[in-house]
Protein backbone atom coordinates (compact mmCIF):
# COMPACT_ATOMS: atom_id res chain seq x y z
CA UNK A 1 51.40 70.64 92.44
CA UNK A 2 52.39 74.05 94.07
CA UNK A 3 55.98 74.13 95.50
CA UNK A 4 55.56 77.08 98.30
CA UNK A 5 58.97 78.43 99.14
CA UNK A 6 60.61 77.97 101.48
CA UNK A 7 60.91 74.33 100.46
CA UNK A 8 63.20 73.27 103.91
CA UNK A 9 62.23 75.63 106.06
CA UNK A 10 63.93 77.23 109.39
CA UNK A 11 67.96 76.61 109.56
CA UNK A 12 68.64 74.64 106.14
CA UNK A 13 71.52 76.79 105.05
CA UNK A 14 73.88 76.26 101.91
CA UNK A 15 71.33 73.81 100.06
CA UNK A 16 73.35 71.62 97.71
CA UNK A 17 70.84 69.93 95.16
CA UNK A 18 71.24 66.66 92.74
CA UNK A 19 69.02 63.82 91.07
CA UNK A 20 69.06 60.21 90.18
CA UNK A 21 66.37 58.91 87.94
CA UNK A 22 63.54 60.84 89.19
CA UNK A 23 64.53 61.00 92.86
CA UNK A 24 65.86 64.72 93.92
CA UNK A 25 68.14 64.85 96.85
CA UNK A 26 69.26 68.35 98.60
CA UNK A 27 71.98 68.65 101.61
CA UNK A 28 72.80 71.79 104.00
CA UNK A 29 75.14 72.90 106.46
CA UNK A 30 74.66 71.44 110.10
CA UNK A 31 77.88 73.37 111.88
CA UNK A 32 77.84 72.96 115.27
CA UNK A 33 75.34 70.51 115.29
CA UNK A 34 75.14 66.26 115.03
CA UNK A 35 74.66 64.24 113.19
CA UNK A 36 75.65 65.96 110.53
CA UNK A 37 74.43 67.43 106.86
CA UNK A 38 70.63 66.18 106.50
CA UNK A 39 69.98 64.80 103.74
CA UNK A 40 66.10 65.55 102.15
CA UNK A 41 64.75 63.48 99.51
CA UNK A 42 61.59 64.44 96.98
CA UNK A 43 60.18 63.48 93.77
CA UNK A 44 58.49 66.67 92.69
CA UNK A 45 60.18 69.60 94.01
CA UNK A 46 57.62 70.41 96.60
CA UNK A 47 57.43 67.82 99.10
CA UNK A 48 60.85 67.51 100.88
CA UNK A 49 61.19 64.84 103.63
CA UNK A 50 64.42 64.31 105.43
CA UNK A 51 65.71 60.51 104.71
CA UNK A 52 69.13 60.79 107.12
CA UNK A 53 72.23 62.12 107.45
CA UNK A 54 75.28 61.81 105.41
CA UNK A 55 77.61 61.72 109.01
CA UNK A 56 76.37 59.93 111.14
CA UNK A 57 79.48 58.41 113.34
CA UNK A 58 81.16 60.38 116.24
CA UNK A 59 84.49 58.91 114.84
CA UNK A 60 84.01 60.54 111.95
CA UNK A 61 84.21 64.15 112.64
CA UNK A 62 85.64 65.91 115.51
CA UNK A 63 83.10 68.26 116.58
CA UNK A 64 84.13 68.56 120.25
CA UNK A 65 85.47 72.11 120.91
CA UNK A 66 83.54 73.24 118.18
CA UNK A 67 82.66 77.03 118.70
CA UNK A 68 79.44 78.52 117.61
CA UNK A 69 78.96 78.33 113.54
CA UNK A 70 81.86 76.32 113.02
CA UNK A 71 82.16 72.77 112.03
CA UNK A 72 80.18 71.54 109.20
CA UNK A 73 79.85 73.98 106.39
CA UNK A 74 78.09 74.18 102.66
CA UNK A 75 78.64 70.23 101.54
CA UNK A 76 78.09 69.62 97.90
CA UNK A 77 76.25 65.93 96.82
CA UNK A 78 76.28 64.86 93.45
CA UNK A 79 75.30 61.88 91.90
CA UNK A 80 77.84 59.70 89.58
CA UNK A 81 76.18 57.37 86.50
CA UNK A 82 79.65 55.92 86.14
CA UNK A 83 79.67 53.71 89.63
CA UNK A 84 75.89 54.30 90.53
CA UNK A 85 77.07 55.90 93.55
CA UNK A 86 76.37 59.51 95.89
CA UNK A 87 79.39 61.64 96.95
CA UNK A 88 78.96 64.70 99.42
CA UNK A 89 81.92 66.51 100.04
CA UNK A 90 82.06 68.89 102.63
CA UNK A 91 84.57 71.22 104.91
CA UNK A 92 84.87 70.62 109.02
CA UNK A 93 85.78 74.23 109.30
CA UNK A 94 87.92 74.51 112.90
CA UNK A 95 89.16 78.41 112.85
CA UNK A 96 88.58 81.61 111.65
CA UNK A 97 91.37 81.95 108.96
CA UNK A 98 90.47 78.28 107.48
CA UNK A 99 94.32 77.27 107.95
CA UNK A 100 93.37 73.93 109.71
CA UNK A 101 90.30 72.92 108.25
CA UNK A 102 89.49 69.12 107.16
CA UNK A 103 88.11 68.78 103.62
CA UNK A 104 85.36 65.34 104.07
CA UNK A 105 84.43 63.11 101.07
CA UNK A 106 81.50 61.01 101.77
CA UNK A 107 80.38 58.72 99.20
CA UNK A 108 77.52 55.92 99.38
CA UNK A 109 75.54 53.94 96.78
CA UNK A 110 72.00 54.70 99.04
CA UNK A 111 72.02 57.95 100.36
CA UNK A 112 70.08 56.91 103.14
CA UNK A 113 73.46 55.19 103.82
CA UNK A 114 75.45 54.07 105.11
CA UNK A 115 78.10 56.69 104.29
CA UNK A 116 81.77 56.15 104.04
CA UNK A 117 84.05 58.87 104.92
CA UNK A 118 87.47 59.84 103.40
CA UNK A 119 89.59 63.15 104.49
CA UNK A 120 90.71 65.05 101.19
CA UNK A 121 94.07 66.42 101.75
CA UNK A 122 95.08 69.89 100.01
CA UNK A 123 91.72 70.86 99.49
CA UNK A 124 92.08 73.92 101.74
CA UNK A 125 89.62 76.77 101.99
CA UNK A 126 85.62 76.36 102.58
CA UNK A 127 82.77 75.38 100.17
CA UNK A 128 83.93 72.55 98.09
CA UNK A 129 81.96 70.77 95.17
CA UNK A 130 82.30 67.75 92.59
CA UNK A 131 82.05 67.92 88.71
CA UNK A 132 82.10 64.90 86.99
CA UNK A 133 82.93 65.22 83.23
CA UNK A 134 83.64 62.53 80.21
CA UNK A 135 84.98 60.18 82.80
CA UNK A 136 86.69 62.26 85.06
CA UNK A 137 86.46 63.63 88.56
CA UNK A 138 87.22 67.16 89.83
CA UNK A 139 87.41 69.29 92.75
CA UNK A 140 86.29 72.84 93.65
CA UNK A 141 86.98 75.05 96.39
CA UNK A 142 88.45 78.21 97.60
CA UNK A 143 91.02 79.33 99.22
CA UNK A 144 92.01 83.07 100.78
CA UNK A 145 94.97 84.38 98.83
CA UNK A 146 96.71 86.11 101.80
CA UNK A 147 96.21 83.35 104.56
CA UNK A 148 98.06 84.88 107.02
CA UNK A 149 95.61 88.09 107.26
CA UNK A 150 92.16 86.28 107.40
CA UNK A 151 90.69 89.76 107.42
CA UNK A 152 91.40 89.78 103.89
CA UNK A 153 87.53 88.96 102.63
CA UNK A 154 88.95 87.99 99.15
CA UNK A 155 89.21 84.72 98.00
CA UNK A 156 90.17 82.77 94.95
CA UNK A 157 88.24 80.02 92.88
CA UNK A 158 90.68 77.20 92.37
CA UNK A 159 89.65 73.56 90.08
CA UNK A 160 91.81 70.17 90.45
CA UNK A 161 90.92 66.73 89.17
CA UNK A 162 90.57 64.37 92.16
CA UNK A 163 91.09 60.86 92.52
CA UNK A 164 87.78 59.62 94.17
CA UNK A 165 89.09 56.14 95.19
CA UNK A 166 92.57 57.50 96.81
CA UNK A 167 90.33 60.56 98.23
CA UNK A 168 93.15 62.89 97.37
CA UNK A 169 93.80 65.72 94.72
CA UNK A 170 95.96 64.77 91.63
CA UNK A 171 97.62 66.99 88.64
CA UNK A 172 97.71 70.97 88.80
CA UNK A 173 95.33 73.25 90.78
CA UNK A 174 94.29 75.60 88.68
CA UNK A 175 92.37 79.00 89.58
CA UNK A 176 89.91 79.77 88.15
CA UNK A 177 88.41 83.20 89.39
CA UNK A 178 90.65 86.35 91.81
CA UNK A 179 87.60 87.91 91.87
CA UNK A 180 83.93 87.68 91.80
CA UNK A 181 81.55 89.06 89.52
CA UNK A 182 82.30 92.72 90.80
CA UNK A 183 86.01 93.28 91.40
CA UNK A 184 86.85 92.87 95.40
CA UNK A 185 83.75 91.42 95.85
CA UNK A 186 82.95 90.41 99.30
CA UNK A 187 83.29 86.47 100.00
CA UNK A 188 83.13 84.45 96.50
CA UNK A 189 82.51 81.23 97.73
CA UNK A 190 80.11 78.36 97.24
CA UNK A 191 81.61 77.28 93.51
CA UNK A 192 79.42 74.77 91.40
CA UNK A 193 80.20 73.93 88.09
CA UNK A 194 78.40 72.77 84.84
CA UNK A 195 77.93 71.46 81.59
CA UNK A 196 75.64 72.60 78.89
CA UNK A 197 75.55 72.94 75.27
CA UNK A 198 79.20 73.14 74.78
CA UNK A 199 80.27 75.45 78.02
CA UNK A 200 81.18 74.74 81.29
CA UNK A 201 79.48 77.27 83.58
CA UNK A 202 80.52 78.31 86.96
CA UNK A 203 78.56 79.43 89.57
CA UNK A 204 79.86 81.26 92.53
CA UNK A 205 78.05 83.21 95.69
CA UNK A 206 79.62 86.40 96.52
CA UNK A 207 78.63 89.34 98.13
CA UNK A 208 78.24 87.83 102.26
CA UNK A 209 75.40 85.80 103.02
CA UNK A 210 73.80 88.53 104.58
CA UNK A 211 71.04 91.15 102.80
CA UNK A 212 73.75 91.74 99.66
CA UNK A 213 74.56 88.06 99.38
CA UNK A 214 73.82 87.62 95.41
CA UNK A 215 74.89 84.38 92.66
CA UNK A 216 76.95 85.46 89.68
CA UNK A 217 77.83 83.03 86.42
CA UNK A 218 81.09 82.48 84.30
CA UNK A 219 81.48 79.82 81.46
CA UNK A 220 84.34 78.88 79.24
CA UNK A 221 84.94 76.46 76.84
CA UNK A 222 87.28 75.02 78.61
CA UNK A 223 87.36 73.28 81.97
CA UNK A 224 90.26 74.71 82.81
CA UNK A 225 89.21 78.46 81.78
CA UNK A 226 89.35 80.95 81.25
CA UNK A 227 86.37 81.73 82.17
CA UNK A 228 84.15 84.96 81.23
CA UNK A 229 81.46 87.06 83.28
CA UNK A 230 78.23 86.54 82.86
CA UNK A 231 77.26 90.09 81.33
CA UNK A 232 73.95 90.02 83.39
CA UNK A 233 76.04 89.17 86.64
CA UNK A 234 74.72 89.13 89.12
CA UNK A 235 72.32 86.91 87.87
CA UNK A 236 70.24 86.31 91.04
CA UNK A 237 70.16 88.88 94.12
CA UNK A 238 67.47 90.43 96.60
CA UNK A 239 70.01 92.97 97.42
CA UNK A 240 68.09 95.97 95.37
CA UNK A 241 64.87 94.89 96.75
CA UNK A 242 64.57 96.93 100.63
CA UNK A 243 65.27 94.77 103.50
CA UNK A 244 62.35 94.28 104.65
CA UNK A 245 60.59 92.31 101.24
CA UNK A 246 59.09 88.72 101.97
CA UNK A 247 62.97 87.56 100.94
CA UNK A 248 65.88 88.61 101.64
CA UNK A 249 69.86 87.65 101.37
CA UNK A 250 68.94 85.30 98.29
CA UNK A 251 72.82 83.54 97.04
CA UNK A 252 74.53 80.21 97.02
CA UNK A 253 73.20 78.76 94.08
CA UNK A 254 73.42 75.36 92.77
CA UNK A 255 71.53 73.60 89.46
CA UNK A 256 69.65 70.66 88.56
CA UNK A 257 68.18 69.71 84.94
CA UNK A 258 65.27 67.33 85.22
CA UNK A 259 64.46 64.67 83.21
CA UNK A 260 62.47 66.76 80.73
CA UNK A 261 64.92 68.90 80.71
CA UNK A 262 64.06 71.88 82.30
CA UNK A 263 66.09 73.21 84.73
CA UNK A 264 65.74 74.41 88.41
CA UNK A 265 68.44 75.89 91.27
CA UNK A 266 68.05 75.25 94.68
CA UNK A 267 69.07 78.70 96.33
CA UNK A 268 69.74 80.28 100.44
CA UNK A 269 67.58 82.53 101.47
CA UNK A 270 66.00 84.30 104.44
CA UNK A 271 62.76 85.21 106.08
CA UNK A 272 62.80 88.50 107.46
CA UNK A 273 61.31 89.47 110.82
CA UNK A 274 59.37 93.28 110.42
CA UNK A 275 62.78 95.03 111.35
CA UNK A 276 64.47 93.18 108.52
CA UNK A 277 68.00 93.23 110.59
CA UNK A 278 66.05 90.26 112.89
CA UNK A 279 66.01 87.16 111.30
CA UNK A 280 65.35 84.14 114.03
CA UNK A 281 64.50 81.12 111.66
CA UNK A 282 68.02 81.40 110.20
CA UNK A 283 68.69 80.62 106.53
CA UNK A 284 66.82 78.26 104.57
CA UNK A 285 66.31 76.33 101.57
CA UNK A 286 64.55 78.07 97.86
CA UNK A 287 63.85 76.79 94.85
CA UNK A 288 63.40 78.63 91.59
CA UNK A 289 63.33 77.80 87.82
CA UNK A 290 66.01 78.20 85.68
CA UNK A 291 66.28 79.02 81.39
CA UNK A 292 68.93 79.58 79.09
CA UNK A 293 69.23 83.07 77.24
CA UNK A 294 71.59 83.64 74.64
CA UNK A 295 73.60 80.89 75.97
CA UNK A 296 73.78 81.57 79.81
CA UNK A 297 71.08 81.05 82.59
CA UNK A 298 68.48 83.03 83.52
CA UNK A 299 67.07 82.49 87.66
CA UNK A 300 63.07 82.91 87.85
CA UNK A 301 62.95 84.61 84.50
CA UNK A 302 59.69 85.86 84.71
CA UNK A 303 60.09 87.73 87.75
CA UNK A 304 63.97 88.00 87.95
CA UNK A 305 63.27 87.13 91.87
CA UNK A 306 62.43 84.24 94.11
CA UNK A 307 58.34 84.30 93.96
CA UNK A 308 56.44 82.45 97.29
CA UNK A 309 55.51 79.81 94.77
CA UNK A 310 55.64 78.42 91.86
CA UNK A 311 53.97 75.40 89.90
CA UNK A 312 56.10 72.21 90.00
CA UNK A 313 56.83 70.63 86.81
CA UNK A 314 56.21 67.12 87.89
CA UNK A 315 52.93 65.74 89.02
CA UNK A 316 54.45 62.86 91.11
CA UNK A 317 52.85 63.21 95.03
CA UNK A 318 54.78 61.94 98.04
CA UNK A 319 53.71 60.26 100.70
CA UNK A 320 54.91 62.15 104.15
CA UNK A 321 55.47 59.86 107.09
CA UNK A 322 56.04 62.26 109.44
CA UNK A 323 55.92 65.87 109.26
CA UNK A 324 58.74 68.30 110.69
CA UNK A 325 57.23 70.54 112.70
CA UNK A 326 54.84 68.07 114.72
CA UNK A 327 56.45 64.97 117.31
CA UNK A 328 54.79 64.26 120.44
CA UNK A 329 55.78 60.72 122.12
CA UNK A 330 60.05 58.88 122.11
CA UNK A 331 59.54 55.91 119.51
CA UNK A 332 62.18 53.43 119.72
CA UNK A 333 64.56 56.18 117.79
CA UNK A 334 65.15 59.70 117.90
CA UNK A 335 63.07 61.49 114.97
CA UNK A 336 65.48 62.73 112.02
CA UNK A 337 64.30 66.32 112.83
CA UNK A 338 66.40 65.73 116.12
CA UNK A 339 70.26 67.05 116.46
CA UNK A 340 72.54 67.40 119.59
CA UNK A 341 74.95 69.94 120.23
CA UNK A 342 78.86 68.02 118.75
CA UNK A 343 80.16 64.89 119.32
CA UNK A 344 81.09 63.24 122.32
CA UNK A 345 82.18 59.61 123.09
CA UNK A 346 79.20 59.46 125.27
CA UNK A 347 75.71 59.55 124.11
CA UNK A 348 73.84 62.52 124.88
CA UNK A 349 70.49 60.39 125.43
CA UNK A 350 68.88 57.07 125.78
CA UNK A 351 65.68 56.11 124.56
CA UNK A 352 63.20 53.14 126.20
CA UNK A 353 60.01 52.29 127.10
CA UNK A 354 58.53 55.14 125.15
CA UNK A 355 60.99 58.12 127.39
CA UNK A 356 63.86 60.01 126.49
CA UNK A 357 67.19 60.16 129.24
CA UNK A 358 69.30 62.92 129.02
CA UNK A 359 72.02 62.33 130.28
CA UNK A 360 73.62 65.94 131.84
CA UNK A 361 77.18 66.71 132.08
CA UNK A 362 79.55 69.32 133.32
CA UNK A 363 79.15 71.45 130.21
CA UNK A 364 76.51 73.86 130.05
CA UNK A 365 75.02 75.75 127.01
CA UNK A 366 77.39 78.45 127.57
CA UNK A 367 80.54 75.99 127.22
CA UNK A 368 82.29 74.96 123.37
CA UNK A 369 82.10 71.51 124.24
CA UNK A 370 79.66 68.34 124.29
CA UNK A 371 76.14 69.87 125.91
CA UNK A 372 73.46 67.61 127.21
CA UNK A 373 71.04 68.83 124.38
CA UNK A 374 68.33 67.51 121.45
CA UNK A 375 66.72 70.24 119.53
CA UNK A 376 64.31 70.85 116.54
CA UNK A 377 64.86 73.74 114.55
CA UNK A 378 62.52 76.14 114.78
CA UNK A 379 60.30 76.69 111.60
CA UNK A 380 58.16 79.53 111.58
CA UNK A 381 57.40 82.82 113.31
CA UNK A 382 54.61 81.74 115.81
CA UNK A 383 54.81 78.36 117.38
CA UNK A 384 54.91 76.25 120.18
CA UNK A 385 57.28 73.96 122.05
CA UNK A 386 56.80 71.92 124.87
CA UNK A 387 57.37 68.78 127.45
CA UNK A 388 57.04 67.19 130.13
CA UNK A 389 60.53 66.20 132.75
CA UNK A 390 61.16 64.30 135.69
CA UNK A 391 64.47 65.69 137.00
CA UNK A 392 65.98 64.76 140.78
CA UNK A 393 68.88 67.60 140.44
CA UNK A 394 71.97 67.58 143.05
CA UNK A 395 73.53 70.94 144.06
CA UNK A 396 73.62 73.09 141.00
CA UNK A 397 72.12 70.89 138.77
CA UNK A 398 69.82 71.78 136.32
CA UNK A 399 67.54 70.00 133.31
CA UNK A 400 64.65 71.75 131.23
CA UNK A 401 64.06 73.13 128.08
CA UNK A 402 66.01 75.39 125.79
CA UNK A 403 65.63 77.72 123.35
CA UNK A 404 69.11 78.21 121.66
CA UNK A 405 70.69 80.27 118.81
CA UNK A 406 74.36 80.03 120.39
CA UNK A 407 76.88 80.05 123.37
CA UNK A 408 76.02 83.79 124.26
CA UNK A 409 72.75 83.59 123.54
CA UNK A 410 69.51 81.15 124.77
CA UNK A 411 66.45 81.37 127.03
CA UNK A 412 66.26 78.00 129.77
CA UNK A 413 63.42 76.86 131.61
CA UNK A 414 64.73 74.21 133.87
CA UNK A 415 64.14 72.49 137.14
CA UNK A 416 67.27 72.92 139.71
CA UNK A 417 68.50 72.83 143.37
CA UNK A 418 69.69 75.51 144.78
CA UNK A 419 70.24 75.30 148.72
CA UNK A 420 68.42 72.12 149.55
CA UNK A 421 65.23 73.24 147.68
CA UNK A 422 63.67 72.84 144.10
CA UNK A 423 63.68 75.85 141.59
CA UNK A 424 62.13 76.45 138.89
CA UNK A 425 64.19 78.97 136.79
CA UNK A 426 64.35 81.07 133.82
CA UNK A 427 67.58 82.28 132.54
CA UNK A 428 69.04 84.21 129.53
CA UNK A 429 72.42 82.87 128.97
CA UNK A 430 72.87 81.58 132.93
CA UNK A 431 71.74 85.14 134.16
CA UNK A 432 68.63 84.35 136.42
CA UNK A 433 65.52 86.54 134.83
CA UNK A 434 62.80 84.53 137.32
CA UNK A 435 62.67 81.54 139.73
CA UNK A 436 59.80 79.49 142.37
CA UNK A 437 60.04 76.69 144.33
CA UNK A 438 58.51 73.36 142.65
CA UNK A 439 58.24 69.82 142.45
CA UNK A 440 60.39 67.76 140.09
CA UNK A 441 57.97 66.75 137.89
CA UNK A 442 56.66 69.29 135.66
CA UNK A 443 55.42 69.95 131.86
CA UNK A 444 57.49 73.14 130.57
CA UNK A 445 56.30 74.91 127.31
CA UNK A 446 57.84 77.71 125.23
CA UNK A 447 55.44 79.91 122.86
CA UNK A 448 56.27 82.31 120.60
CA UNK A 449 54.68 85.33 118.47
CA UNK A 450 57.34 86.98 116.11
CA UNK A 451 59.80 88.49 118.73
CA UNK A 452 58.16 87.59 121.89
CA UNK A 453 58.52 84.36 123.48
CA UNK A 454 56.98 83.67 126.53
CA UNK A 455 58.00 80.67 129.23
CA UNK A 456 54.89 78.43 130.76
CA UNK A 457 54.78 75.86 133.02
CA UNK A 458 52.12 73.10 134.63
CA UNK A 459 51.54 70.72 136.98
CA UNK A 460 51.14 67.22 134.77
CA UNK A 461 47.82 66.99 136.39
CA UNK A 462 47.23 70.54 135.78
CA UNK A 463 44.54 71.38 133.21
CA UNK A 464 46.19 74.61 131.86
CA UNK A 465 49.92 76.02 131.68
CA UNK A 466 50.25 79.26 133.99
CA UNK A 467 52.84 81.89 131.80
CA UNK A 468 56.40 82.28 133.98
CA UNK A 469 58.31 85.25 133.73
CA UNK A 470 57.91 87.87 131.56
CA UNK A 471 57.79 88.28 127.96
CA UNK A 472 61.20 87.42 126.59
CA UNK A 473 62.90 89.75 123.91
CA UNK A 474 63.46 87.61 120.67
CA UNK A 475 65.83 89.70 119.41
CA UNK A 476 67.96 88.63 121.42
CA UNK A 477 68.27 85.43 119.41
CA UNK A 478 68.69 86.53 116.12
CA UNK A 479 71.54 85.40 113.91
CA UNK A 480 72.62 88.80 112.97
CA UNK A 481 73.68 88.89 116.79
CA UNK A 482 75.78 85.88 116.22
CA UNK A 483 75.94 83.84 113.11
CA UNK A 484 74.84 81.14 110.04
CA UNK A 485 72.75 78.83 111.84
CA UNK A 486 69.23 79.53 113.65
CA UNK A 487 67.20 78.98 117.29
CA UNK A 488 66.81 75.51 117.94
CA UNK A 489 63.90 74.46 120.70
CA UNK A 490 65.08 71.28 123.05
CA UNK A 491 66.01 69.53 125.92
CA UNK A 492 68.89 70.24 127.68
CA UNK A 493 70.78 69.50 131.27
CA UNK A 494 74.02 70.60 132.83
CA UNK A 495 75.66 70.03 135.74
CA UNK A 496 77.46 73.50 135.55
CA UNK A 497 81.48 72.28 136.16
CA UNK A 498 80.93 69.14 138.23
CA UNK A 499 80.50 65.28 137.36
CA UNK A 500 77.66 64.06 137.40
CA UNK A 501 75.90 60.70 136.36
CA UNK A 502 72.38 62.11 136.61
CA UNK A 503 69.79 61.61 133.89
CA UNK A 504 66.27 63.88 133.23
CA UNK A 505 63.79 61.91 131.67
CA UNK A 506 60.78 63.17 129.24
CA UNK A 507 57.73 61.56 128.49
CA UNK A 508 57.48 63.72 125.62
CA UNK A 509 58.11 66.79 123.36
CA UNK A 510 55.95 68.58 121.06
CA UNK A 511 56.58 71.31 118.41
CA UNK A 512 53.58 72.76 116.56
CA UNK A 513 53.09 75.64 114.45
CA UNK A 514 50.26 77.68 114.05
């Protein structure tokens, strides 16, 4: 079976990868977004489906007030033989200089859940992991040396054992690396740790997750270090390769041995639009095999970079139930692929009789708070994204579709009322780019082709969409204009400032790729 890389593809940052039996299970970041950390399941390395969510309760996490690309960031899951269970671990980051972040231990014996959640005190810094070793637990993490100048990129590697049942740190933190693989490197981060043939290795992504993002290695003896360079270091990177090469910004590394022994690393990485500073999709989720060379690991040895694809050592096939990037009608849930916009006491939707409510609010896209939105991610380069709302708006209300990277930046297409009559209007980021009088029933699409996106809309009787507006610049949404996740297509509503009980309903929505 070919694995074709991308294996999660559009914004599946941070990929954390582990296995039980013959099961393989990866998580990624979700930030801003809920439920939070998807969790994908596979039994071959090549066919992913997503099987939940590791947080899943509002109560859990306080994602609120979150601003754009905070929240949720780079979990860690690893599975434990000693009590058969799953742990994720994971940091609700709430600032920029990490002082008041919340360190979350999840643990479950399915990992389709249900999860239980525990708050890990100490365990400042981003990024943490779990090593389990001859019985005993430990932490990772990181933590900035000079916390009260977070422009300080530098951070250090720090180790503690960790009592899982207490869900608290125990004994001495110990550091473990000052530095990354190059001295002053920019941002180590993302520490995993290791056990083979009589080292412990360690791990690390340094360099910023951006085009010179790259994974270095360090083993010692001891857990405890010290802990050597890996004289190859760094040991995977696309940052020699130019910008524009089918991958770029390759880091973030974490390992799996499989039951024949072989080993493989789930990786970040990112597809790169043709000027390779526009990258829409956000960062996603590689694979690549792994062999050890004079006693440290080599990433894709044969090519020393992440190939498109690459022949999976297991033969098992998977049965997909539902694909990712194709959902038409509202079954009785929301499909995984679905997320909302943080957590509110109030449900952003209900679901019955085969239609989805929205149900707006005062906060609009542009606000830090709980928006009146459910969004896929958005997969590939050309695609399509549409459905079909009933909206009665009040005075300055406003329900359509959305296509979102972040607070400053996202395309609407919504039905309103402005002055006693119904509009149909196209905005970037609440700035009016076209409007028309309309009904309130109407089937709204989004298409795009690389960089251009173009707004359509129909009549649900209609035969054929009519385009609205011009053709919208695309990169205006990509993450190098504002941060680590990617666009997300959905439906959204606002009431712009004022309560409002109102509801839009959809009969449907449909993503498709070409």
């Amino acid at each position: 079976m070919t694995i074709n890389n991308p294996i999660l593809r559009g914004f599946n940052p941070d990929p954390s990868i582990c296995r039980k039996g013959n099961d393989f299970y990866i998580v990624t970041s979700t930030f801003e977004y809920f439920p939070a950390v998807p969790i994908y399941h596979s039994t071959n390395l090549a066919q992913w489906e997503q099987i939940g969510f590791c947080i899943t309760d509002p109560s859990d996490i306080d994602l609120s007030t979150s601003r754009a690309t905070k929240g949720i960031y780079a979990p860690t899951i690893r599975y434990r033989e000693d009590d058969d269970t799953f742990y994720m671990i994971t940091t609700l980051v709430k600032n920029d200089n990490y002082r008041e972040n919340e360190c979350i231990l999840m643990s479950a014996k399915d990992p389709r859940g249900p999860w239980k959640k525990q708050y890990i005190k100490e365990a400042e810094g981003i990024d943490p992991a779990l090593f389990f070793h001859n019985g005993e637990a430990y932490c990772l993490g990181n933590m900035r040396p000079h916390p009260e100048n977070p422009s300080d990129r530098s951070r250090w590697i720090w180790i503690s054992r960790i009592d899982l049942d207490e869900g608290k740190l125990i004994g001495e933190r110990v550091i473990l690396l000052k530095d990354g693989a190059v001295r002053g490197a920019a941002c180590p981060e993302g520490p995993h740790l290791f056990y083979n043939d009589g080292y412990f290795y360690l791990i690390i992504a340094e360099g910023g997750t951006s085009h010179n993002h790259a994974v270095s290695a360090f083993r010692s003896t001891e857990i405890m270090g010290p802990y050597e360079p890996d004289p190859r270091n760094p040991v995977l990177t696309h940052r020699m390769m130019r910008r524009g090469s089918e991958f770029n910004s390759i880091g973030h590394a974490d390992l799996i041995q499989l039951p024949d022994g072989s080993w493989w690393s789930s990786v970040l990485g990112v597809r790169p639009y043709e000027d390779p500073m526009l990258r829409n999709i956000g960062r996603e989720t590689f694979i690549v095999p792994v062999i050890w060379e004079e006693g440290w690991p080599v990433f894709a040895p044969e090519t020393g970079k992440v190939e498109s694809t690459y022949e999976s050592p297991v033969e098992s096939r998977m049965e997909i139930i539902q694909r990712p990037d194709t959902f038409t009608s509202f079954p009785g849930s929301l499909p995984l692929s679905f997320e909302t916009l943080r957590t509110s006491s109030c449900p952003a939707y209900t679901l019955s009789g085969g239609k989805l409510s929205l149900h707006i609010n005062r906060f609009s896209l542009k606000d830090p708070h709980p928006v009146a939105f459910a969004g896929v991610r958005q997969t590939e380069k050309i695609f399509m994204a549409e459905t079909e709302v009933e909206f009665n708006p009040a005075e300055g209300e406003e329900a359509g579709l959305a296509v979102l990277l972040n607070q400053d930046r996202h395309y609407t297409l919504a039905i309103s009322e402005t002055e006693g009559k119904r509009i149909l209007r196209l905005s970037y980021a609440g700035e009016k780019i076209e409007e028309m009088e309309c009904k309130d029933h109407l089937c709204l699409r989004f298409t795009c082709r690389g960089l251009d996106y173009q707004a359509w809309y129909k009549m649900p009787e209609d035969k054929e969409y009519k385009p609205f507006g011009p053709v919208l610049d695309g990169s205006r949404l990509s993450i190098m204009q504002g941060g680590f996740t990617g666009v997300m297509f959905g439906m959204y509503g606002t009431s712009n400032g004022k309560e409002s009980k109102n509801c839009a309903v959809y009969s449907y929505f449909r993503y498709e790729v070409e």
